[in-house]
Protein backbone atom coordinates (compact mmCIF):
# COMPACT_ATOMS: atom_id res chain seq x y z
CA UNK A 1 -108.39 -42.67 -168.63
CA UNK A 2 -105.09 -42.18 -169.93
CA UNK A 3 -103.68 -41.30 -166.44
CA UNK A 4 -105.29 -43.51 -164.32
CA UNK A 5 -103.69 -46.60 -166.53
CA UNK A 6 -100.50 -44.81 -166.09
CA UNK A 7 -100.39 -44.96 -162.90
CA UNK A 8 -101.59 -48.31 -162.45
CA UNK A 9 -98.65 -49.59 -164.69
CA UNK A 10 -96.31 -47.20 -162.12
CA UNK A 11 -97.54 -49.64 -159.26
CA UNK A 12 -97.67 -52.68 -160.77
CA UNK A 13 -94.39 -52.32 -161.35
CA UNK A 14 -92.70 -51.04 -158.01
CA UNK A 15 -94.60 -53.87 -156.67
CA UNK A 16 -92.48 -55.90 -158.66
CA UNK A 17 -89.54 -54.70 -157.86
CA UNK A 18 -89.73 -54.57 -154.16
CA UNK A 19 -90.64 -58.38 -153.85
CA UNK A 20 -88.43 -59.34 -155.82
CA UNK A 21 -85.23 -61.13 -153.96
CA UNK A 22 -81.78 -59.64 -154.17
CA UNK A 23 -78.35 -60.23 -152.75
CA UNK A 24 -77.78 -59.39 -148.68
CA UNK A 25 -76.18 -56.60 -147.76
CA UNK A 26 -72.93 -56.83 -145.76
CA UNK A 27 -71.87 -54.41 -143.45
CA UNK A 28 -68.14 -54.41 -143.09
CA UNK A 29 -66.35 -52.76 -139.89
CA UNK A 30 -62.76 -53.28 -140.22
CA UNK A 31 -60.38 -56.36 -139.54
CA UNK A 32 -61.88 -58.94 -137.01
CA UNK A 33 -59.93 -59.43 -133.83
CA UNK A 34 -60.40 -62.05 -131.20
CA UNK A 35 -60.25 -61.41 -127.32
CA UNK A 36 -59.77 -64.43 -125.04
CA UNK A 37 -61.14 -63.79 -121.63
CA UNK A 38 -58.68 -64.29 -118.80
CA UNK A 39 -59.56 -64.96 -114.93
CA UNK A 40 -58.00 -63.94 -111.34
CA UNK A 41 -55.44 -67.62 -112.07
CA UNK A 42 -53.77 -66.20 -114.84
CA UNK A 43 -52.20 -62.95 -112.65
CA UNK A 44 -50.60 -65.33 -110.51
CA UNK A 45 -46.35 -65.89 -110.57
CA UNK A 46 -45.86 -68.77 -112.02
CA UNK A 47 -44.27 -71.82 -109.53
CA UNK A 48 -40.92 -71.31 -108.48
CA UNK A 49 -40.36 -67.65 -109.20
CA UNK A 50 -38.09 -65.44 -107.63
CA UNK A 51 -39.59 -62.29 -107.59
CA UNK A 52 -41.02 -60.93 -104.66
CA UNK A 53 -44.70 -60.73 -103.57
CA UNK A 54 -44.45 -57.13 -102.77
CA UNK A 55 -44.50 -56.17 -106.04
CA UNK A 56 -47.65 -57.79 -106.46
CA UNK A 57 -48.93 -56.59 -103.00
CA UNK A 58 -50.44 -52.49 -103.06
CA UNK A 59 -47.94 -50.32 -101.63
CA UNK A 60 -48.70 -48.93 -97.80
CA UNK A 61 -49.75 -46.14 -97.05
CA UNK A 62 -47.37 -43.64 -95.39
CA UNK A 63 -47.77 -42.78 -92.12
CA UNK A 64 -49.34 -39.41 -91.29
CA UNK A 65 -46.63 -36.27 -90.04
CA UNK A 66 -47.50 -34.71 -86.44
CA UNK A 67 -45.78 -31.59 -86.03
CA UNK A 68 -45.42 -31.71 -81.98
CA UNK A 69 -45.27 -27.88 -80.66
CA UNK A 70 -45.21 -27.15 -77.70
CA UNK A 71 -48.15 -25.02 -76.06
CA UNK A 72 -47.32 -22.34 -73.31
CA UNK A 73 -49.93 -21.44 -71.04
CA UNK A 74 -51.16 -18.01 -71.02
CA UNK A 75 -49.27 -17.47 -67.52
CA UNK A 76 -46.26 -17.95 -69.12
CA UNK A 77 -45.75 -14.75 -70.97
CA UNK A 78 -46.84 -12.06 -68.41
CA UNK A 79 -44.27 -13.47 -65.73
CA UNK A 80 -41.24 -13.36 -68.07
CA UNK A 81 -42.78 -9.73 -68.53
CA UNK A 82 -42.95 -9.24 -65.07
CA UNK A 83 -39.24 -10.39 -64.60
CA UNK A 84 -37.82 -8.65 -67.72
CA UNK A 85 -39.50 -5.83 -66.22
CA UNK A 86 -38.48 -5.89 -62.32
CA UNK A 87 -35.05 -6.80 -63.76
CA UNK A 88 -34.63 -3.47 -65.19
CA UNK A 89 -36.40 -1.72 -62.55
CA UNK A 90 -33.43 -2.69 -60.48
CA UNK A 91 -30.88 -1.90 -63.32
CA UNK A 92 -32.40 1.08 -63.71
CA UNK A 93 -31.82 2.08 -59.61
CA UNK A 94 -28.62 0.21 -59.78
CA UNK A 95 -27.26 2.79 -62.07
CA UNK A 96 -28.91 6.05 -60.47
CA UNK A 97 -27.39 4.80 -57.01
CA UNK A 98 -23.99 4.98 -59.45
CA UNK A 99 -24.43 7.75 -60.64
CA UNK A 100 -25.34 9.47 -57.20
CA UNK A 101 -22.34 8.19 -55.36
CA UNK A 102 -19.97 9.17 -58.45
CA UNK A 103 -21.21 12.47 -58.16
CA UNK A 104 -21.14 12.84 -54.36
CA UNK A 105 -17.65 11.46 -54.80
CA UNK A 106 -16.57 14.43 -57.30
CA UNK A 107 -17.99 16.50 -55.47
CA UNK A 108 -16.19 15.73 -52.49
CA UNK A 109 -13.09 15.58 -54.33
CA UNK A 110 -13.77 19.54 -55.47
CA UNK A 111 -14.52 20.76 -52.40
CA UNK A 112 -11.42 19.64 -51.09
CA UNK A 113 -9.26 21.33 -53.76
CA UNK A 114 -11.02 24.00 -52.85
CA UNK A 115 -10.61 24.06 -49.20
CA UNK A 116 -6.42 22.95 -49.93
CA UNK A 117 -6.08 26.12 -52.47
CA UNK A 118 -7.51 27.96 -49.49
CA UNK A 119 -5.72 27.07 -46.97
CA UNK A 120 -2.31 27.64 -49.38
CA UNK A 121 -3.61 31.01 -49.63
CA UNK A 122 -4.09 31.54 -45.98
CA UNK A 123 -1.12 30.58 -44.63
CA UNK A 124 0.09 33.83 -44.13
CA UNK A 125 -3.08 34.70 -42.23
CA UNK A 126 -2.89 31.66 -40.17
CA UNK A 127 0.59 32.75 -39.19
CA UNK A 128 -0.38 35.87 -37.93
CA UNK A 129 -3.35 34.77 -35.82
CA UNK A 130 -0.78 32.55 -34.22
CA UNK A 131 1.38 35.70 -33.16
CA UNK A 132 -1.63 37.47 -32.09
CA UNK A 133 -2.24 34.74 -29.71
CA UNK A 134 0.67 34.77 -28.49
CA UNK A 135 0.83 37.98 -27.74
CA UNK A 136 -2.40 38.19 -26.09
CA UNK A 137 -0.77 35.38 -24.07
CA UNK A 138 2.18 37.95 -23.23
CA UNK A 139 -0.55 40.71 -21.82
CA UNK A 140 -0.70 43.15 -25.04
CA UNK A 141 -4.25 44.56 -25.70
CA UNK A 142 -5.87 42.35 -22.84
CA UNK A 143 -8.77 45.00 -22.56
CA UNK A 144 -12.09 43.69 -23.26
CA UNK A 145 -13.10 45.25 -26.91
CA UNK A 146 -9.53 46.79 -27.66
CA UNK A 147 -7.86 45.41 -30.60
CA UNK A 148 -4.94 43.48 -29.29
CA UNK A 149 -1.42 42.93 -30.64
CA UNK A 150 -0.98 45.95 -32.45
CA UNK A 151 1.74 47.59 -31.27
CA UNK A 152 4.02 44.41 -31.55
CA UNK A 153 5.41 45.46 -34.97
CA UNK A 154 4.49 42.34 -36.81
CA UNK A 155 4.15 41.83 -40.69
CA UNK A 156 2.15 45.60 -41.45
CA UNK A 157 2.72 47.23 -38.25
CA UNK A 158 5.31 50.24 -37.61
CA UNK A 159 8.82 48.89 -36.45
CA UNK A 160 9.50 51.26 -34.84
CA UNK A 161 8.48 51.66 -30.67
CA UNK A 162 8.30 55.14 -31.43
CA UNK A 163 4.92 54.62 -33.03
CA UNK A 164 3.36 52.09 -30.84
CA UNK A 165 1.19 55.09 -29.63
CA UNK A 166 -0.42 56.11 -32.90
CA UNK A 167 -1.07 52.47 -33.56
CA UNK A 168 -2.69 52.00 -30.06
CA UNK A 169 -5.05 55.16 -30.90
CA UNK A 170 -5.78 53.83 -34.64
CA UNK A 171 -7.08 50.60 -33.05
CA UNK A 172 -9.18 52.67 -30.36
CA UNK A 173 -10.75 54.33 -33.13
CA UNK A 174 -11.53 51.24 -34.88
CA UNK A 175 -13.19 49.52 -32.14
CA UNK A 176 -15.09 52.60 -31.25
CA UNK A 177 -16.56 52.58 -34.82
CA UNK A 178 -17.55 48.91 -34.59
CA UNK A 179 -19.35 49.09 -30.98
CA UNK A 180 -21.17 51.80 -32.13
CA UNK A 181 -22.47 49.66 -35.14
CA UNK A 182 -23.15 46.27 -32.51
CA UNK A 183 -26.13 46.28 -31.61
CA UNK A 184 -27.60 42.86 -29.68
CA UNK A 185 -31.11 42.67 -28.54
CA UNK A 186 -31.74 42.09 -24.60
CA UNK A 187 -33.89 39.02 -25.25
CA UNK A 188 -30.95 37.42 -27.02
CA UNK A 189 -28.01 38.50 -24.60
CA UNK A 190 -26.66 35.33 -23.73
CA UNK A 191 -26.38 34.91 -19.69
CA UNK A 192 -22.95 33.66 -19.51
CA UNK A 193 -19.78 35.14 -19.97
CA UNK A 194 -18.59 34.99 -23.64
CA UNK A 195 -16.19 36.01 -26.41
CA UNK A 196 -15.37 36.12 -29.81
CA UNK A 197 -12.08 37.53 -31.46
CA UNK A 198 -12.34 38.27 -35.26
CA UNK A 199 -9.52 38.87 -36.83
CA UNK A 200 -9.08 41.52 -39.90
CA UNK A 201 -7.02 43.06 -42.08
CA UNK A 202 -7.06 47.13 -43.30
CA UNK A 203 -5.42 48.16 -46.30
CA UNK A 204 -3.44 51.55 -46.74
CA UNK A 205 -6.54 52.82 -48.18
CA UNK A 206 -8.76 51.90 -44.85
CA UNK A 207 -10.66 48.87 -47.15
CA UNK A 208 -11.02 45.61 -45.11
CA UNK A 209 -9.34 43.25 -47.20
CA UNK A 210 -9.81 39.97 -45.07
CA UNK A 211 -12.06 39.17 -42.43
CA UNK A 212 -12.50 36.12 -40.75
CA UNK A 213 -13.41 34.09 -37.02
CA UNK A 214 -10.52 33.66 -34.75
CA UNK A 215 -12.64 32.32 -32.01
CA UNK A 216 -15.63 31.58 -31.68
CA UNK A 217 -18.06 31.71 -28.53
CA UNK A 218 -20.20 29.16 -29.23
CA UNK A 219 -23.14 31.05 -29.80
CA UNK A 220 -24.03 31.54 -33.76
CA UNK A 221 -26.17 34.66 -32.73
CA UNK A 222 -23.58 36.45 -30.67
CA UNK A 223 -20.52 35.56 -33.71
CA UNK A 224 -22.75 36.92 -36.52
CA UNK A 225 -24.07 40.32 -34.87
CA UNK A 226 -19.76 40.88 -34.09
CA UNK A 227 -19.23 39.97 -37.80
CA UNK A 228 -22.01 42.05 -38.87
CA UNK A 229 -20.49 45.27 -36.45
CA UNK A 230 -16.92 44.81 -38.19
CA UNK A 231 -18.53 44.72 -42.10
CA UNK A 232 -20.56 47.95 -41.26
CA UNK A 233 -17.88 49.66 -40.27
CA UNK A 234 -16.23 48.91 -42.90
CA UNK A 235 -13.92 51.38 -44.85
CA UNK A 236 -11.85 53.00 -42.26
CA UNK A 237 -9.89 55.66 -42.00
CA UNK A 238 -6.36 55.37 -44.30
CA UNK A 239 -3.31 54.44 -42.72
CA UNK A 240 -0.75 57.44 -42.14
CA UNK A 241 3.03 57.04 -42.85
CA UNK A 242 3.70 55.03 -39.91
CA UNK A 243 2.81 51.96 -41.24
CA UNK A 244 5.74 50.49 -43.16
CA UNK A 245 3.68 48.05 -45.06
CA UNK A 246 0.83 48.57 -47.40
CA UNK A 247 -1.72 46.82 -44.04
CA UNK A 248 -2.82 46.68 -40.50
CA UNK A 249 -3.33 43.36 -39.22
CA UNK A 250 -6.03 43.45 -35.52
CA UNK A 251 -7.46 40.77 -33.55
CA UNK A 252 -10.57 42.14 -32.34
CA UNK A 253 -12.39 40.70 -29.41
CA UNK A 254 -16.23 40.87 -28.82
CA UNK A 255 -17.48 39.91 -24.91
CA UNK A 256 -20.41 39.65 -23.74
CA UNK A 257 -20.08 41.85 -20.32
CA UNK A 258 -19.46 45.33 -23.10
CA UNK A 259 -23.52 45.05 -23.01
CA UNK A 260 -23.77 44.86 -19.04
């Protein structure tokens, strides 16, 4: 019992105090401020203002860059190609023609030092098939096959007329020696009447020390089995004491009727 009017006292009195009227609460925030609501008037210059409406305008917008290029069709390229390249196909034949002509030209140029140092070295030789023709001219050694000229007593031969005769048989045996060795096949006997004179020159020792076409005959078959003949006989016998010089000079003459 002693509880239950406790607690009845407990409720009786927060009864109490709950309906019982106090002060209001006040909730406090901070300072009041006060806004004043403005409309679209207010943003307006005022009348008779100097400043400009662009300021109050939005600025424009900036007009959009185009990059211009210029396009090249795909024909373009391969016929600069095909110029570039046909331009140095031509360079290109331009400068082997060059070269060509420079070397045909040096060449040239060689051949005739060549041919003027021979000749200078030949002059001598050249002199004495001159003599030898004339004096074939004068009758001497006009016998078809004989060495002629060699009993005239020019550069080589014996000065003296004394030995005219042993140079007459020397040549005799020479030319004996070289018919024996020419040799021309009937087929390629030629049918007309023709000669060839070669002239040579025989050191002391019997060596041929020059040999060279005096005349031709016109036919390269005939002139080469004659040369042939005179290089096969080749050495002959040595010259005896009646030769003054250290050579024999002969003019020896190849015709066609020895084979008839």
């Amino acid at each position: 019992m002693f509880f239950a009017s406790v607690l009845l006292h407990l409720i009786a009195i927060a009864a109490i105090i709950i309906t019982v009227p106090g002060a209001s609460r006040q909730l406090t925030f901070g300072a009041p401020y006060s806004v004043a609501l403005v409309g679209p008037e207010v943003l307006q210059p005022p009348r008779g203002s100097s400043m400009p409406k662009d300021i109050f305008q939005p600025p424009a917008p900036e007009p959009p860059v185009i990059l211009k290029r210029k396009l090249e069709s795909p024909s373009d390229v391969p016929i600069t190609k095909k110029k570039e390249s046909l331009k140095d196909t031509v360079k290109d034949i331009i400068t082997d023609k060059s070269k060509d002509i420079r070397q045909s030209d040096l060449q040239k140029k060689i051949d005739a030092i060549r041919r003027q140092e021979l000749s200078k070295a030949d002059v001598q030789k050249k002199i004495d098939a001159l003599r030898r023709k004339e004096l074939a001219r004068s009758g001497t050694g006009e016998t078809p096959g004989v060495p002629y000229g060699s009993a005239s007593g020019r550069i080589g031969a014996a000065s003296s007329s004394a030995n005219a005769s042993k140079i007459d048989e020397y040549s005799r045996f020479v030319w004996a020696r070289i018919k024996k060795n020419w040799t021309l096949p009937p087929t390629m006997m030629p049918k007309n009447n023709i000669e060839t004179i070669i002239e040579v020159r025989i050191a002391r020792s019997g060596a041929l020390e020059y040999i060279d076409f005096e005349k031709r005959s016109g036919n390269a078959y005939f002139d080469e089995s004659a040369m042939r003949a005179v290089k096969k006989s080749a050495p002959f016998p040595p010259l005896a004491g009646w030769i003054n010089e250290g050579f024999i000079d002969f003019g020896i003459r190849f015709h066609s009727e020895d084979f008839r």
